[in-house]
PDB file of N, CA and C in Angstrom:
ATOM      1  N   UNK A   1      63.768 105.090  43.246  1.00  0.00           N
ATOM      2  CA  UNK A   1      63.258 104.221  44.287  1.00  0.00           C
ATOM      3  C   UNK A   1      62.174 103.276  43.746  1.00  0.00           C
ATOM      4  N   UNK A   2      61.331 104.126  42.795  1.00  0.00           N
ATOM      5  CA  UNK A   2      60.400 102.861  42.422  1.00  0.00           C
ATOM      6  C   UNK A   2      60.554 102.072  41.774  1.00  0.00           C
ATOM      7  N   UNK A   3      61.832 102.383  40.890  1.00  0.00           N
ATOM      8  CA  UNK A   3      62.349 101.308  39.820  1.00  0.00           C
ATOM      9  C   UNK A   3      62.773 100.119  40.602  1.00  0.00           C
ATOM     10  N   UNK A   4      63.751 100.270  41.592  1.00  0.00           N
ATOM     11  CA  UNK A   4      63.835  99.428  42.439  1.00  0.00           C
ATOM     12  C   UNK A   4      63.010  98.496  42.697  1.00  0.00           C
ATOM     13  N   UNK A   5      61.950  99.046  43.032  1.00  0.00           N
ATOM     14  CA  UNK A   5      60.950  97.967  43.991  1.00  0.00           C
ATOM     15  C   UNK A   5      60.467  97.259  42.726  1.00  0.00           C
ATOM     16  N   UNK A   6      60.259  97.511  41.222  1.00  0.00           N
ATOM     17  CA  UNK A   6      60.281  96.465  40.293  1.00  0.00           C
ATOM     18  C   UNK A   6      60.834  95.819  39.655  1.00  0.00           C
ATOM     19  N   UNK A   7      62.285  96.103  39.947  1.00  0.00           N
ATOM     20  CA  UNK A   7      63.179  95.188  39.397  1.00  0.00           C
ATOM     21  C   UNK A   7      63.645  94.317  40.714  1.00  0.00           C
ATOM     22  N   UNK A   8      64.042  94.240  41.441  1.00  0.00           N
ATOM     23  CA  UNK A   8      63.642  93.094  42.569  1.00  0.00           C
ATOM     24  C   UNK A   8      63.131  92.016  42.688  1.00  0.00           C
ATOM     25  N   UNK A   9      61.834  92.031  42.573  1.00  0.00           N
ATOM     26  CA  UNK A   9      60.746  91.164  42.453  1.00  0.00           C
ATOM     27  C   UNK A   9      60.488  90.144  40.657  1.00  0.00           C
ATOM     28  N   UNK A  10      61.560  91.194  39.923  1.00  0.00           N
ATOM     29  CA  UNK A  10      61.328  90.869  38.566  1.00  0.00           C
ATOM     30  C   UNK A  10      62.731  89.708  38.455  1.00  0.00           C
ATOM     31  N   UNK A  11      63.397  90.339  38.772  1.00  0.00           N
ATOM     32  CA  UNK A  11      64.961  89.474  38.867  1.00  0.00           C
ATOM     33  C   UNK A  11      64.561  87.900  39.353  1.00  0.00           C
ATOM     34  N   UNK A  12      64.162  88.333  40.781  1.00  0.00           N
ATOM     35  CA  UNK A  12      63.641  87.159  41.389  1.00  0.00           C
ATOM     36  C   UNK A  12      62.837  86.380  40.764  1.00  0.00           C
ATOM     37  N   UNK A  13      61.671  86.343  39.727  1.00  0.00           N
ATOM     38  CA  UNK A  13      61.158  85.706  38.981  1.00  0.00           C
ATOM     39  C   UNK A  13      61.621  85.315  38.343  1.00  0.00           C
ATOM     40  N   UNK A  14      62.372  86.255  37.307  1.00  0.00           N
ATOM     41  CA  UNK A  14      63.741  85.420  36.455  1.00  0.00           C
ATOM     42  C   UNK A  14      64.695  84.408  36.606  1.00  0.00           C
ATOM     43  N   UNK A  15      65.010  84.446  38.118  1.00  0.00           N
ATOM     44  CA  UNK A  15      65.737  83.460  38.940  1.00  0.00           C
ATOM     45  C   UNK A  15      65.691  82.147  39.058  1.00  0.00           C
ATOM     46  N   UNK A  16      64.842  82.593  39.959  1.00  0.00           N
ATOM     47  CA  UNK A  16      63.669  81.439  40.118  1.00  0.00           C
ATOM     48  C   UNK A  16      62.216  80.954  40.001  1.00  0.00           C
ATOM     49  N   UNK A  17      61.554  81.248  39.651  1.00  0.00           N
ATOM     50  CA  UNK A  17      60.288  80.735  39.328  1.00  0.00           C
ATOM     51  C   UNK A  17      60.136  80.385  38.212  1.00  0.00           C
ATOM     52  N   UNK A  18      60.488  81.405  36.796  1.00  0.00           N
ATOM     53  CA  UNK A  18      60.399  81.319  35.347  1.00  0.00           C
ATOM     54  C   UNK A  18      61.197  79.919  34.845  1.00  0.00           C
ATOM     55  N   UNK A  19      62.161  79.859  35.433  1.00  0.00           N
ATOM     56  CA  UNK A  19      62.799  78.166  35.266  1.00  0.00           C
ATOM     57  C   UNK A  19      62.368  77.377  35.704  1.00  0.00           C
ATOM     58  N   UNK A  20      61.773  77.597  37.033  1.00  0.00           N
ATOM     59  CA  UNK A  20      60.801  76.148  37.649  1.00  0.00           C
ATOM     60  C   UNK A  20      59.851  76.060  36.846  1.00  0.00           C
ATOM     61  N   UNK A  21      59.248  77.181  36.504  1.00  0.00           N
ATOM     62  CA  UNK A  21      58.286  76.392  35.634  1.00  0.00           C
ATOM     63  C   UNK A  21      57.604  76.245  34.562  1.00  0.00           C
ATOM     64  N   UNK A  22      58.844  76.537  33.896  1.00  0.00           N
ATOM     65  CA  UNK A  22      59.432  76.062  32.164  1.00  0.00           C
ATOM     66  C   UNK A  22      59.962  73.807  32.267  1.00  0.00           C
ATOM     67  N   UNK A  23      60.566  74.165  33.470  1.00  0.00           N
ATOM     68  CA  UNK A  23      61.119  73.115  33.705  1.00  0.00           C
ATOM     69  C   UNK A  23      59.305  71.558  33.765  1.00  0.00           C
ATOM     70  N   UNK A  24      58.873  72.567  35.024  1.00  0.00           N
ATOM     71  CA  UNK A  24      57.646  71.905  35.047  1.00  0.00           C
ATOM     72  C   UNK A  24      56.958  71.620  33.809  1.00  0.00           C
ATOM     73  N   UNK A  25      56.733  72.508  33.310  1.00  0.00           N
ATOM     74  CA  UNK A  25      55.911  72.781  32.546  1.00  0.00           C
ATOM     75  C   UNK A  25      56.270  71.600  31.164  1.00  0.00           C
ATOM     76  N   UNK A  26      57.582  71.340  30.764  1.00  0.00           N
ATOM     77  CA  UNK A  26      57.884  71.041  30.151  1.00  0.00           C
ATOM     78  C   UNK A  26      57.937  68.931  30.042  1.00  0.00           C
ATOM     79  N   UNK A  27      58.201  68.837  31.840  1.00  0.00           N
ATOM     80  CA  UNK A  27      58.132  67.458  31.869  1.00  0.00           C
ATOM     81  C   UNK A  27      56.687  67.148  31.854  1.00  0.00           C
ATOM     82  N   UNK A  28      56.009  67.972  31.873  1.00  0.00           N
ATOM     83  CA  UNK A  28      54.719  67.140  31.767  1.00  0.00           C
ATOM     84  C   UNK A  28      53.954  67.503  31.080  1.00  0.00           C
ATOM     85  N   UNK A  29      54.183  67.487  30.020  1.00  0.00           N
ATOM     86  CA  UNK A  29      54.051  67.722  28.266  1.00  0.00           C
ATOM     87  C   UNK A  29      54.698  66.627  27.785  1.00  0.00           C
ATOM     88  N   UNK A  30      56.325  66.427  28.081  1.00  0.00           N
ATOM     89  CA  UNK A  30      56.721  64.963  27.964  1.00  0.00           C
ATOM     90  C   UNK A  30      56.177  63.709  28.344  1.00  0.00           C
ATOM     91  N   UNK A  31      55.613  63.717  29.823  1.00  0.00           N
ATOM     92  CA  UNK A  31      54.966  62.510  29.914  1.00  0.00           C
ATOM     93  C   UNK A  31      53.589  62.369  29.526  1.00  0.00           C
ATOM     94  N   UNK A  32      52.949  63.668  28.977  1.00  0.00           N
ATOM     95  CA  UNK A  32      51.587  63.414  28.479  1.00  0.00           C
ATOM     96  C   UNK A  32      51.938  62.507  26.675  1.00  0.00           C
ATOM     97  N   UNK A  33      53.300  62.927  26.434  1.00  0.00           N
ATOM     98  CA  UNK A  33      53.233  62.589  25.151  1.00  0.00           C
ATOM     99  C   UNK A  33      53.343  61.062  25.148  1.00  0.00           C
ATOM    100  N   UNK A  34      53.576  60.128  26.419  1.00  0.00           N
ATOM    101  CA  UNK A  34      54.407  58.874  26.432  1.00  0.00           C
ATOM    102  C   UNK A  34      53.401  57.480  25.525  1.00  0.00           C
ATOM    103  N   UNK A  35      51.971  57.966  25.718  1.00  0.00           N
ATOM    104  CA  UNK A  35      51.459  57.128  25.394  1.00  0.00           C
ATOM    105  C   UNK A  35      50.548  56.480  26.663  1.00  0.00           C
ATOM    106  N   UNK A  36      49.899  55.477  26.397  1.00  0.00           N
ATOM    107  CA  UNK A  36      49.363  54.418  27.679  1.00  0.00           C
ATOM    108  C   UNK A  36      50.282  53.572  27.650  1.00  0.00           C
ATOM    109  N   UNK A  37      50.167  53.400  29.618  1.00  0.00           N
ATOM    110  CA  UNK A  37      50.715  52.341  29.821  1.00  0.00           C
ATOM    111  C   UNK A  37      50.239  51.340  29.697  1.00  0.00           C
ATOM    112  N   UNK A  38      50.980  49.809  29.847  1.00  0.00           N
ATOM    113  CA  UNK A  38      50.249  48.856  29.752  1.00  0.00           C
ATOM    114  C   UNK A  38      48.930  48.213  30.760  1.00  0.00           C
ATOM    115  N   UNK A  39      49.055  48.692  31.840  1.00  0.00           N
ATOM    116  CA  UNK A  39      47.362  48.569  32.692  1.00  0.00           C
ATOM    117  C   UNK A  39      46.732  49.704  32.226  1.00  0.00           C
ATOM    118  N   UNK A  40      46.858  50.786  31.642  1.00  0.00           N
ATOM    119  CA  UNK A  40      46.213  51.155  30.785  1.00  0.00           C
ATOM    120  C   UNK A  40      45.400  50.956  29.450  1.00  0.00           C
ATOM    121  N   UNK A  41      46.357  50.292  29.114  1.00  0.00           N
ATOM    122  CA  UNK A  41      45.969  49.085  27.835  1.00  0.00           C
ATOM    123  C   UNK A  41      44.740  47.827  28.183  1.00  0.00           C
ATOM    124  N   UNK A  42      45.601  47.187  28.904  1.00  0.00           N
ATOM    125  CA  UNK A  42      44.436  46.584  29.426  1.00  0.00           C
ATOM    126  C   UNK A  42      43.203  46.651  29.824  1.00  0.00           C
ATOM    127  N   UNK A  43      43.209  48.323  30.454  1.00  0.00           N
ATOM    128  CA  UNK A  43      41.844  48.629  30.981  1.00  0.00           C
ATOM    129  C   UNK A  43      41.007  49.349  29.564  1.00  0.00           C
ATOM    130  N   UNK A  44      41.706  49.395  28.865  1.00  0.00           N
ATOM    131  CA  UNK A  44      40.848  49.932  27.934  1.00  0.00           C
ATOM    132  C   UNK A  44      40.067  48.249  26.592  1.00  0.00           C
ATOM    133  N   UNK A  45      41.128  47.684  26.746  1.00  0.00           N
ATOM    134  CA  UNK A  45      40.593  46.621  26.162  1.00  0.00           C
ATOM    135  C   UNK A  45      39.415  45.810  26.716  1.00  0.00           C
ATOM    136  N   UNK A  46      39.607  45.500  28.181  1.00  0.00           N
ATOM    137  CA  UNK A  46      38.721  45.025  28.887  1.00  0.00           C
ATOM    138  C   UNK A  46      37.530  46.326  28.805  1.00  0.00           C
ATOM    139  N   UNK A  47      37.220  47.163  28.970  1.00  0.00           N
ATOM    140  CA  UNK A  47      36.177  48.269  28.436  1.00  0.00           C
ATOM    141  C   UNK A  47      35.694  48.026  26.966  1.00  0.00           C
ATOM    142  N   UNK A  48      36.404  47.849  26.416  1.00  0.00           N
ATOM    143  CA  UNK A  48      36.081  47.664  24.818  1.00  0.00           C
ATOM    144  C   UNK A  48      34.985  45.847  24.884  1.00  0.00           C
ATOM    145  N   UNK A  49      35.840  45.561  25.453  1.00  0.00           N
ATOM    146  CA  UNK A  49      35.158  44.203  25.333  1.00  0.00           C
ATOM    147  C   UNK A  49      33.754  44.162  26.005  1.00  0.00           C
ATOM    148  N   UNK A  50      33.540  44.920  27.314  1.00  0.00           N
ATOM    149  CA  UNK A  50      32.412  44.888  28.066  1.00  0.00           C
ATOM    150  C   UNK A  50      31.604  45.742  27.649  1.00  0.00           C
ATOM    151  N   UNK A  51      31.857  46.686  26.363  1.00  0.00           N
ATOM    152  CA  UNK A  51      31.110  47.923  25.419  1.00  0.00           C
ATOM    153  C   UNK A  51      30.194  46.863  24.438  1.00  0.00           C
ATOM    154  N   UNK A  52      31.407  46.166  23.290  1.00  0.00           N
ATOM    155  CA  UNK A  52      30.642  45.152  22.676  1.00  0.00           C
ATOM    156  C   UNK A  52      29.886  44.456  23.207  1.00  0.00           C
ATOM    157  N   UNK A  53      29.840  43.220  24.354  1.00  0.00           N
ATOM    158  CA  UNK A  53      28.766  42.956  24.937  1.00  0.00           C
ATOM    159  C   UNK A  53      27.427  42.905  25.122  1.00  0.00           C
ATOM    160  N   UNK A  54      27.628  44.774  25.818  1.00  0.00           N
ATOM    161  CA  UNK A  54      26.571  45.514  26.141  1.00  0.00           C
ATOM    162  C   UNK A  54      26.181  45.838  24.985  1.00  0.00           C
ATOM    163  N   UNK A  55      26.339  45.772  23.767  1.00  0.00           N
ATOM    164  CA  UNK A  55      26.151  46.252  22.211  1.00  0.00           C
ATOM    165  C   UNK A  55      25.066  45.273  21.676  1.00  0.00           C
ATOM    166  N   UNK A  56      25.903  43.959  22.497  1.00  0.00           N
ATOM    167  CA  UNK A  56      25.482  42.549  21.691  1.00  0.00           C
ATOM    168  C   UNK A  56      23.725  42.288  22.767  1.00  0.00           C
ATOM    169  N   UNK A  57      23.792  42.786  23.368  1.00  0.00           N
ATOM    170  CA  UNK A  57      22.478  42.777  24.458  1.00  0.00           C
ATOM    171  C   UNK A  57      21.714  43.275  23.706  1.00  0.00           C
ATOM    172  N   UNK A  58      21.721  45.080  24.058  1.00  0.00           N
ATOM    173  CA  UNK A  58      21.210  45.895  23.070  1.00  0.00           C
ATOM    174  C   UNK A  58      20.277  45.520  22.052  1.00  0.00           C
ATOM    175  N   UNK A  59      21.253  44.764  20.832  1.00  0.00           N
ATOM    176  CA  UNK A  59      20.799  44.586  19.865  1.00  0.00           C
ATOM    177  C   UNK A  59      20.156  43.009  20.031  1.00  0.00           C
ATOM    178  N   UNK A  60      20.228  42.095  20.761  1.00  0.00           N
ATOM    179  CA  UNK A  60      19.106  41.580  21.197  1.00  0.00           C
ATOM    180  C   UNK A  60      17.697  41.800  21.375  1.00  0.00           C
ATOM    181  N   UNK A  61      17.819  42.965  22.507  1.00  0.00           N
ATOM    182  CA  UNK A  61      16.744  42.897  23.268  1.00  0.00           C
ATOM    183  C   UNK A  61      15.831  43.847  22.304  1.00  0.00           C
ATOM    184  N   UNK A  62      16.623  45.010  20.997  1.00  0.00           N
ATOM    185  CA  UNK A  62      16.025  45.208  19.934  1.00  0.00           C
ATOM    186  C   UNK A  62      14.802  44.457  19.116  1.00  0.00           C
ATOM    187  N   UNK A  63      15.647  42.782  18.689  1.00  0.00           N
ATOM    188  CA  UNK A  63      14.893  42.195  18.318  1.00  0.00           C
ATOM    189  C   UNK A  63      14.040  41.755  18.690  1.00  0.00           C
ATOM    190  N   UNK A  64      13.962  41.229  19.824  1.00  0.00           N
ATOM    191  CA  UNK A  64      12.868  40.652  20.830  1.00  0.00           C
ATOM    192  C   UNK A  64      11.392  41.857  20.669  1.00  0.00           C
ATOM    193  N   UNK A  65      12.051  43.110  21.077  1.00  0.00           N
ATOM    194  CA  UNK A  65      10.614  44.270  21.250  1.00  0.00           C
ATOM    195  C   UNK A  65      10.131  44.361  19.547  1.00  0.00           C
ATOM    196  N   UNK A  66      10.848  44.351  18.786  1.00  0.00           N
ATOM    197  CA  UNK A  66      10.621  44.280  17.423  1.00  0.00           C
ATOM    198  C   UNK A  66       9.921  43.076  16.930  1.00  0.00           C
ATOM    199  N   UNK A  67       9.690  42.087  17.683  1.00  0.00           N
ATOM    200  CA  UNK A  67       8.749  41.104  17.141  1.00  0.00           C
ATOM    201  C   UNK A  67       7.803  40.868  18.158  1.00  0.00           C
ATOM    202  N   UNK A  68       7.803  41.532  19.469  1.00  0.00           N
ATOM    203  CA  UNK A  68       6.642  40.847  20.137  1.00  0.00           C
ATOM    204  C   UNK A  68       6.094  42.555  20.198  1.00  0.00           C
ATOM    205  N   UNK A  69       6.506  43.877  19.923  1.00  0.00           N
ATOM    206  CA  UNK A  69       5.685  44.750  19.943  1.00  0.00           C
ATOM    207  C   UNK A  69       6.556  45.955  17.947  1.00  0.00           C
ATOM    208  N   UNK A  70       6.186  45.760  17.697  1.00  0.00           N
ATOM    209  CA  UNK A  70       6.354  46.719  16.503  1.00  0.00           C
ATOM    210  C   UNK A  70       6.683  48.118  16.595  1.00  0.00           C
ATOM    211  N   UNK A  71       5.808  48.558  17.219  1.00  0.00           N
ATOM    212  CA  UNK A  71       5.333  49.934  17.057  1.00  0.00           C
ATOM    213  C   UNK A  71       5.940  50.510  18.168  1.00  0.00           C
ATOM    214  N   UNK A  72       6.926  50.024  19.243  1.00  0.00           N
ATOM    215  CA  UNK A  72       7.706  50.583  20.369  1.00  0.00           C
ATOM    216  C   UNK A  72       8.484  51.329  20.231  1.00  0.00           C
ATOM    217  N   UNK A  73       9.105  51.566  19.214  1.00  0.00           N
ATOM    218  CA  UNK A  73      10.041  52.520  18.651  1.00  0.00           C
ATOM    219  C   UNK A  73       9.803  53.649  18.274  1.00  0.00           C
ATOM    220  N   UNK A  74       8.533  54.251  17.646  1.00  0.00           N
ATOM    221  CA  UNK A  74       7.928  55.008  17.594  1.00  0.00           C
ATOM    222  C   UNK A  74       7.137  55.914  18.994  1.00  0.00           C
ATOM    223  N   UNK A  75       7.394  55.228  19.864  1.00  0.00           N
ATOM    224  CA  UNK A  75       7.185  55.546  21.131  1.00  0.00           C
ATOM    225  C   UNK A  75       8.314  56.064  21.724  1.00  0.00           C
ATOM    226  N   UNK A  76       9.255  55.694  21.568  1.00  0.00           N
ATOM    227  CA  UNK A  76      10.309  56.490  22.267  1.00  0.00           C
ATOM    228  C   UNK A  76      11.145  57.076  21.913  1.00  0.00           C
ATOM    229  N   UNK A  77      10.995  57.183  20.355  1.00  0.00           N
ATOM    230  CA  UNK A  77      12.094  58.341  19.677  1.00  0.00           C
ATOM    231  C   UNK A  77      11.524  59.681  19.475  1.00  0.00           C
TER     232      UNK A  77
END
């Protein structure tokens, strides 16, 4: 009787669930592998571009404190 009640429930997994989600499991492993899409692309370029920018500020506003105060850097590292 008790074997029963675990092979039942085990079959049934075998059936169905263990294939759903091998199946699952499997397409989306495939579409993780696909790559970016292209508004993906884009959004990363446009990020890249608004990174440099903010880079190109940065290192501005570097120079600026570097000639009208010296010693500011030493202050905040």
């Amino acid at each position: 009787m008790s074997a029963g009640l675990i092979i039942g429930p085990l079959i049934v997994f075998l059936i169905f669930v263990a294939p759903l989600w091998l199946f699952l499991h499997y397409r989306s492993k495939r579409k993780s592998n696909v790559g970016l899409s292209n508004e993906d692309r884009m959004r990363l370029d446009t990020l890249a571009a608004k990174a440099q920018a903010l880079q190109a500020r940065v290192d501005s506003l570097e120079r600026i404190l570097d000639a009208e105060t010296p010693n500011w850097r030493g202050r905040y590292e």
